[in-house]
Structures are given as structure tokens and as C-alpha cells.
C-alpha atoms as a PDB file:
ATOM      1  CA  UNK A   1     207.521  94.239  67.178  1.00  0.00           C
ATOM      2  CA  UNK A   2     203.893  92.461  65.497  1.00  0.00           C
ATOM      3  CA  UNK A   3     202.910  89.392  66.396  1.00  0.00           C
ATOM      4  CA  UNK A   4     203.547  87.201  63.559  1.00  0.00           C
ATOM      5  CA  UNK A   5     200.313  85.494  61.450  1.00  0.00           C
ATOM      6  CA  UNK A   6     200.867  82.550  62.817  1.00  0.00           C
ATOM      7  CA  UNK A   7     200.361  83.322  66.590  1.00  0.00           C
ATOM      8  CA  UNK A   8     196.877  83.914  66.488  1.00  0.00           C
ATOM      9  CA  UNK A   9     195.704  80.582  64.797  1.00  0.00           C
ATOM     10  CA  UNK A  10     198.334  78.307  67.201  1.00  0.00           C
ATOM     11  CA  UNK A  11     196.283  79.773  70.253  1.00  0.00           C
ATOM     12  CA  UNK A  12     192.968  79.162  68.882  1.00  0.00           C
ATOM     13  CA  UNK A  13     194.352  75.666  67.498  1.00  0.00           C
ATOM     14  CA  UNK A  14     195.460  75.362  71.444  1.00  0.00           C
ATOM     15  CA  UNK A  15     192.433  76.621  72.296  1.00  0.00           C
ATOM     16  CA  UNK A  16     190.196  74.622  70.043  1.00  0.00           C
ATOM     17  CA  UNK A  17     191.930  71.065  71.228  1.00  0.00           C
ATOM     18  CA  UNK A  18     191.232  72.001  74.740  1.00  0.00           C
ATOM     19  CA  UNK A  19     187.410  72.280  74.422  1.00  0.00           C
ATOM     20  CA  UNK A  20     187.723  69.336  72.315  1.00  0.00           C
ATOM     21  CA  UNK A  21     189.081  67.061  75.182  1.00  0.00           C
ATOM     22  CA  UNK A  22     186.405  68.814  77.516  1.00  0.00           C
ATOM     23  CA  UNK A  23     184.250  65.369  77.320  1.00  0.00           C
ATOM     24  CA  UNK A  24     187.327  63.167  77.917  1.00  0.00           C
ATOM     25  CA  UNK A  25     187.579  65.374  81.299  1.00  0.00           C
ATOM     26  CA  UNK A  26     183.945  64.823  82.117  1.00  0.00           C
ATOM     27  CA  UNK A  27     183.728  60.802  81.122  1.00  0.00           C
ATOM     28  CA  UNK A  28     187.281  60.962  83.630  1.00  0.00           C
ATOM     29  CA  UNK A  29     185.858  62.856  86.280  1.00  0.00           C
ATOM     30  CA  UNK A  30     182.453  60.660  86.446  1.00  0.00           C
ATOM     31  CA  UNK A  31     184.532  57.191  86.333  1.00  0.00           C
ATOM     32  CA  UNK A  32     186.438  58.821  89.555  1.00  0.00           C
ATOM     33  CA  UNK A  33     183.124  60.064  91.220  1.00  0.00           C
ATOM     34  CA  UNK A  34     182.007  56.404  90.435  1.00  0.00           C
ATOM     35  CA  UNK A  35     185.277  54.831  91.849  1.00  0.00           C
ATOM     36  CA  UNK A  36     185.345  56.708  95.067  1.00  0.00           C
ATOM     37  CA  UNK A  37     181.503  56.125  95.379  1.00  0.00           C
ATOM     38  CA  UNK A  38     181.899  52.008  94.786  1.00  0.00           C
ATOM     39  CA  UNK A  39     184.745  52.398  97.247  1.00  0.00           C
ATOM     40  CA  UNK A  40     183.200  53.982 100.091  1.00  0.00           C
ATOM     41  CA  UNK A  41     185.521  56.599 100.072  1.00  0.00           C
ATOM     42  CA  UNK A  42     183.261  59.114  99.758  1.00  0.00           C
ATOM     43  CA  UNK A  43     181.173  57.326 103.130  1.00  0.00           C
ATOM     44  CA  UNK A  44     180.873  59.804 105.922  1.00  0.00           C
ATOM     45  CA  UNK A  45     181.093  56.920 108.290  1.00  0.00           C
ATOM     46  CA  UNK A  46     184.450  56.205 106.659  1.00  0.00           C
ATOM     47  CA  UNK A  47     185.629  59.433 107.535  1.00  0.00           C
ATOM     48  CA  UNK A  48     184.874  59.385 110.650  1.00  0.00           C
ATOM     49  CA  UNK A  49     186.259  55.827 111.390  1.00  0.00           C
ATOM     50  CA  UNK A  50     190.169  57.500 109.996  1.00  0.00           C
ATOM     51  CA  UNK A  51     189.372  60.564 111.635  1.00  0.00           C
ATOM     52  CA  UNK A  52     188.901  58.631 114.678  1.00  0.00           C
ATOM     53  CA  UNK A  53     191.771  55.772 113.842  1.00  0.00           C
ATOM     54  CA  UNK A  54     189.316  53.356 114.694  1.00  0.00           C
ATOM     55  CA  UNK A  55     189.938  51.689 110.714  1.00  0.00           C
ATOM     56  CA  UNK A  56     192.638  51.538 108.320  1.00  0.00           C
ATOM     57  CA  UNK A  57     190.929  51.541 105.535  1.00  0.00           C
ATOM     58  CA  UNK A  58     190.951  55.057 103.511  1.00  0.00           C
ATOM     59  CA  UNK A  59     195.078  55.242 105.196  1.00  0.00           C
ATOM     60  CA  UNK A  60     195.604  52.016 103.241  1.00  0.00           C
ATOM     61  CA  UNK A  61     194.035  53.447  99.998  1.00  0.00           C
ATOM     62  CA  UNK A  62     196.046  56.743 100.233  1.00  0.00           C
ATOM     63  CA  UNK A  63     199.216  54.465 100.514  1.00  0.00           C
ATOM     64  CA  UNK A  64     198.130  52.874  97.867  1.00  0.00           C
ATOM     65  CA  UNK A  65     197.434  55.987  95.745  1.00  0.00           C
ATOM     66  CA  UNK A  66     201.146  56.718  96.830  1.00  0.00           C
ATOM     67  CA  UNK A  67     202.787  54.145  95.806  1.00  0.00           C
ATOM     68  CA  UNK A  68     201.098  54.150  92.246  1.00  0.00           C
ATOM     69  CA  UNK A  69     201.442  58.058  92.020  1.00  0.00           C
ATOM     70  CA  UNK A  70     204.835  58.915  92.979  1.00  0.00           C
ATOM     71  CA  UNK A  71     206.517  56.286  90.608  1.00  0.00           C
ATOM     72  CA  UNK A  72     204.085  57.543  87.986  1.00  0.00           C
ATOM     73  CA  UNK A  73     205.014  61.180  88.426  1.00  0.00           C
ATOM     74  CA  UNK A  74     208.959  60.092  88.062  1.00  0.00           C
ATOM     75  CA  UNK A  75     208.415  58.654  84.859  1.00  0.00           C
ATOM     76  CA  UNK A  76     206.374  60.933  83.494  1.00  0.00           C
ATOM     77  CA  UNK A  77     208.731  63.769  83.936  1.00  0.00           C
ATOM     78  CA  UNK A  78     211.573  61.334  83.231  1.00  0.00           C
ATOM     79  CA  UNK A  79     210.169  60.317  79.681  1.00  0.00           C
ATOM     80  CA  UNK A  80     209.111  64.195  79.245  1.00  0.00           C
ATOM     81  CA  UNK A  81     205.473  63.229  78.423  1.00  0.00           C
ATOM     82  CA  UNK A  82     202.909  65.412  77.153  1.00  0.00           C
ATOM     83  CA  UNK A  83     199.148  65.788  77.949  1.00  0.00           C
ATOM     84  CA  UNK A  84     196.066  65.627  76.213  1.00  0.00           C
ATOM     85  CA  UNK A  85     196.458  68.837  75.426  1.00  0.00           C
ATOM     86  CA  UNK A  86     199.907  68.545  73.856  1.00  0.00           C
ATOM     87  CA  UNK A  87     201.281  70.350  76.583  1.00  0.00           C
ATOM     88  CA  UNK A  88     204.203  68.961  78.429  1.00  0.00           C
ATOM     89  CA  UNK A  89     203.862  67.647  82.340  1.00  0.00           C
ATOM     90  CA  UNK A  90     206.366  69.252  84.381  1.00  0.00           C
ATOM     91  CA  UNK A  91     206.681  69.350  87.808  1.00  0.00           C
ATOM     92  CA  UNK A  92     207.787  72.921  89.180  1.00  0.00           C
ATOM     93  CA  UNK A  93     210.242  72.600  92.183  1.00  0.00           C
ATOM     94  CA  UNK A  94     208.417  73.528  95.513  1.00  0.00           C
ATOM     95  CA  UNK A  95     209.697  76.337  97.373  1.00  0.00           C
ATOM     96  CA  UNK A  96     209.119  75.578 101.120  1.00  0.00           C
ATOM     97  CA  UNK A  97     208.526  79.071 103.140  1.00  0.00           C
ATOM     98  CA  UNK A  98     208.535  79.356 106.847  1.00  0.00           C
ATOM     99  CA  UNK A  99     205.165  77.265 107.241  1.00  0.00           C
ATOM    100  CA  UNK A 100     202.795  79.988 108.607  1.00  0.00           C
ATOM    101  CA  UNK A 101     200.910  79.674 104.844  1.00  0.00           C
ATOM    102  CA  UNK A 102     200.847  75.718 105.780  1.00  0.00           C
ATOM    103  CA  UNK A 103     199.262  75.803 109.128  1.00  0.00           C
ATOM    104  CA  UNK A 104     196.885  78.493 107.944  1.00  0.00           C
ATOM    105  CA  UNK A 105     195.644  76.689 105.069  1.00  0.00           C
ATOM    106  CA  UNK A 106     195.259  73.193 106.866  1.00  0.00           C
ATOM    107  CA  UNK A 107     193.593  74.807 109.280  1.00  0.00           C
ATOM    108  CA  UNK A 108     190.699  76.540 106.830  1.00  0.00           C
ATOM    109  CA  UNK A 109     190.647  72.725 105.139  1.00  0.00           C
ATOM    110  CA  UNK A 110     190.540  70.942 108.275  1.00  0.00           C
ATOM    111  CA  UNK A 111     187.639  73.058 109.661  1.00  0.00           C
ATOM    112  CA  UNK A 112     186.138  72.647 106.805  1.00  0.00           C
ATOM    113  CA  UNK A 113     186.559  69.167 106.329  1.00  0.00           C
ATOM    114  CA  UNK A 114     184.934  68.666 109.625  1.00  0.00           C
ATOM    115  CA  UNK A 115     182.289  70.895 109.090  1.00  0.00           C
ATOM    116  CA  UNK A 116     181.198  69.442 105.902  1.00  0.00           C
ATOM    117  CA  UNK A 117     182.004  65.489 106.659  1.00  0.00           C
ATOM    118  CA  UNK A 118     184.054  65.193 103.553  1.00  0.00           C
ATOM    119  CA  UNK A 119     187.123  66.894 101.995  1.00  0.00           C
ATOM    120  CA  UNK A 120     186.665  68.782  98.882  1.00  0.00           C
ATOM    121  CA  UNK A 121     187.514  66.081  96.316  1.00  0.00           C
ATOM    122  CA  UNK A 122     184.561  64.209  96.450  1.00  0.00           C
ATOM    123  CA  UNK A 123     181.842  66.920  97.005  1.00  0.00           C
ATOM    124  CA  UNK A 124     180.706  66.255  93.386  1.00  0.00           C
ATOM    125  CA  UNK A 125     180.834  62.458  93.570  1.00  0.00           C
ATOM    126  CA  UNK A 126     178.268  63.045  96.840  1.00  0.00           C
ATOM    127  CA  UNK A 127     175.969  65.182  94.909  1.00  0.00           C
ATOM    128  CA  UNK A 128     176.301  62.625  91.792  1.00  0.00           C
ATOM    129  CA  UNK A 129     175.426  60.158  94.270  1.00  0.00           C
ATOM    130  CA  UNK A 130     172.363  61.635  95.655  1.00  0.00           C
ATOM    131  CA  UNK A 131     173.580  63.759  98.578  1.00  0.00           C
ATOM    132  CA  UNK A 132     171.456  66.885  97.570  1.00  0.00           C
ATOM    133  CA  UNK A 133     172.436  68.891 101.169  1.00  0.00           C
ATOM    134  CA  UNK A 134     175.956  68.767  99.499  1.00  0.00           C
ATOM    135  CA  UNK A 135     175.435  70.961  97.287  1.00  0.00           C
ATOM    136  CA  UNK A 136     175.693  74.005  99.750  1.00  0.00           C
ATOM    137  CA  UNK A 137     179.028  72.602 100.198  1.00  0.00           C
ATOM    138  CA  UNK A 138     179.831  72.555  96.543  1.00  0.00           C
ATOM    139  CA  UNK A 139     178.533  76.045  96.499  1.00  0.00           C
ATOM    140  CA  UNK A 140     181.027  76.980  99.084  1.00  0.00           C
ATOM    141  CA  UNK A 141     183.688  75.596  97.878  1.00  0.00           C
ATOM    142  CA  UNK A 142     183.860  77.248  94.356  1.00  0.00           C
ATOM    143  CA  UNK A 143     182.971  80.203  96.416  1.00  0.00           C
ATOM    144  CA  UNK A 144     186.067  79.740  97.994  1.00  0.00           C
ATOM    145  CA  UNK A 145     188.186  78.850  95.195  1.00  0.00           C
ATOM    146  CA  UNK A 146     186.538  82.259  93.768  1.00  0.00           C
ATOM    147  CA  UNK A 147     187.503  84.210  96.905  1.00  0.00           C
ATOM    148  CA  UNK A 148     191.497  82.565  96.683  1.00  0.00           C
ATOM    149  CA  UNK A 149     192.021  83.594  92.994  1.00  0.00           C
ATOM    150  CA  UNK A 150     190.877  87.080  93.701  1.00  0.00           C
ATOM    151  CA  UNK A 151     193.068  87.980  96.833  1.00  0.00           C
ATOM    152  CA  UNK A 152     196.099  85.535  96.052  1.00  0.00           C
ATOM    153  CA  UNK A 153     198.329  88.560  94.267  1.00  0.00           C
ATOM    154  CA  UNK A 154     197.440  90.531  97.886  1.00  0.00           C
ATOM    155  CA  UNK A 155     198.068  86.960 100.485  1.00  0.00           C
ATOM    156  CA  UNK A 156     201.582  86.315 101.344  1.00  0.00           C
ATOM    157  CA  UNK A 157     203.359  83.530  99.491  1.00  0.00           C
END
């Protein structure tokens, strides 16, 4: 069976739209580096202070987050929505296991996490914000990522 004419030109039409919405991603991606830099969350001493529950603060913004998310995600799905892309947002059903793959990988982020001083998501607004020594940690963590993607067929799931 050939592939008919059409195929190729729909994937490079798919194709071209993504690249396209490439600077949409970016413009996103430095208003959140901005948003979690204005609002400390990115603050080491922040950290700290919920590591240590001596503050509320970043548990009251993840509630927050939450409670704007999860509705958000419902009516997404509910309204079948599609992204920038064109592509539509589903949510795949998660498939619990018997938790090993849970404790392992909290473990690796948690060490990590308290190695580094920050979780992963705002390495880059730290290094937008000046934190140069954070960019070993950036390094790392696409390291990381790299190292994941390669042995995830051989890692139990």
C-alpha cells in the first residue's frame, strides 16, 4: 500500500505550523520565567522556608495553581479543545503500577532538588535572572532528560 500525495504535505503543513508557533512558546515561557521571578518563587530562601514549613507561602500558590488547573483541565477535555498546533488536548488515563517507579523517581528529584536549591521548573527563570552558577544545573538537567529518553524502552514501566 503507497502513501497517498497528500500525506507528505499534511506533515510538513503540521510541521511547518509548529515552528511557526515556536516564538509564541518562547514569549510564554519568558512571561512564566518573569512571573515566578516577580513572585519569589524561584527565591532559594523560599524554598527553604516550605522545605522547612516555617512559611506558607509557595503551599498557598500551588493550591492556588490547583484550583485554577484542575477545573481548567476538565473543561478543556470536556469542550474537546485543540492546541496551537491544531492538535487536540487529551488527557491519557494514568495507569498506577506498584509504586517502586514513584519512590525511585522522587527520590532522584528530591536529591536533586536539594542539591541544586530549586526544582527543575525554574532553572531557566534563575539563569534569565542572573544566577550564572545555575547553569551547571541546567546542564544537568537536559543531561538527564537526555540520559531518560535513551534508557526508558530498557527501565521498567
Amino acid at each position: 500500500m503507497s502513501a497517498t500525495p497528500t500525506t507528505p504535505v499534511t506533515t510538513a503543513a503540521r510541521a511547518s505550523s509548529r515552528e511557526r508557533l515556536l516564538a509564541a512558546y518562547l514569549l510564554l515561557g519568558i512571561l512564566f520565567g518573569l512571573v515566578l521571578t516577580k513572585g519569589e518563587l524561584v527565591s532559594w530562601f523560599r524554598i527553604q522556608e516550605a522545605l522547612r514549613f516555617q512559611g506558607l507561602y509557595l503551599y498557598e500558590v500551588f493550591a492556588a495553581a490547583l484550583a485554577v488547573a484542575a477545573p481548567g483541565f476538565a473543561l478543556l477535555t470536556r469542550r474537546r479543545v485543540r492546541s496551537l498546533a491544531g492538535e487536540l488536548i487529551v488527557i491519557p488515563p494514568k495507569v498506577l503500577g506498584r509504586g517502586i517507579r514513584y519512590v525511585a523517581g522522587g527520590l532522584i528529584f528530591g536529591t536533586g532538588w536539594a542539591l541544586v536549591g530549586a526544582c527543575p521548573g525554574p532553572l531557566f527563570a534563575l539563569l534569565g535572572a542572573g544566577v550564572g552558577v545555575i547553569a551547571v544545573a541546567c546542564v544537568a538537567a537536559m543531561a538527564g532528560t537526555w540520559v531518560y529518553g535513551y534508557l526508558r524502552p530498557r527501565l521498567p514501566h
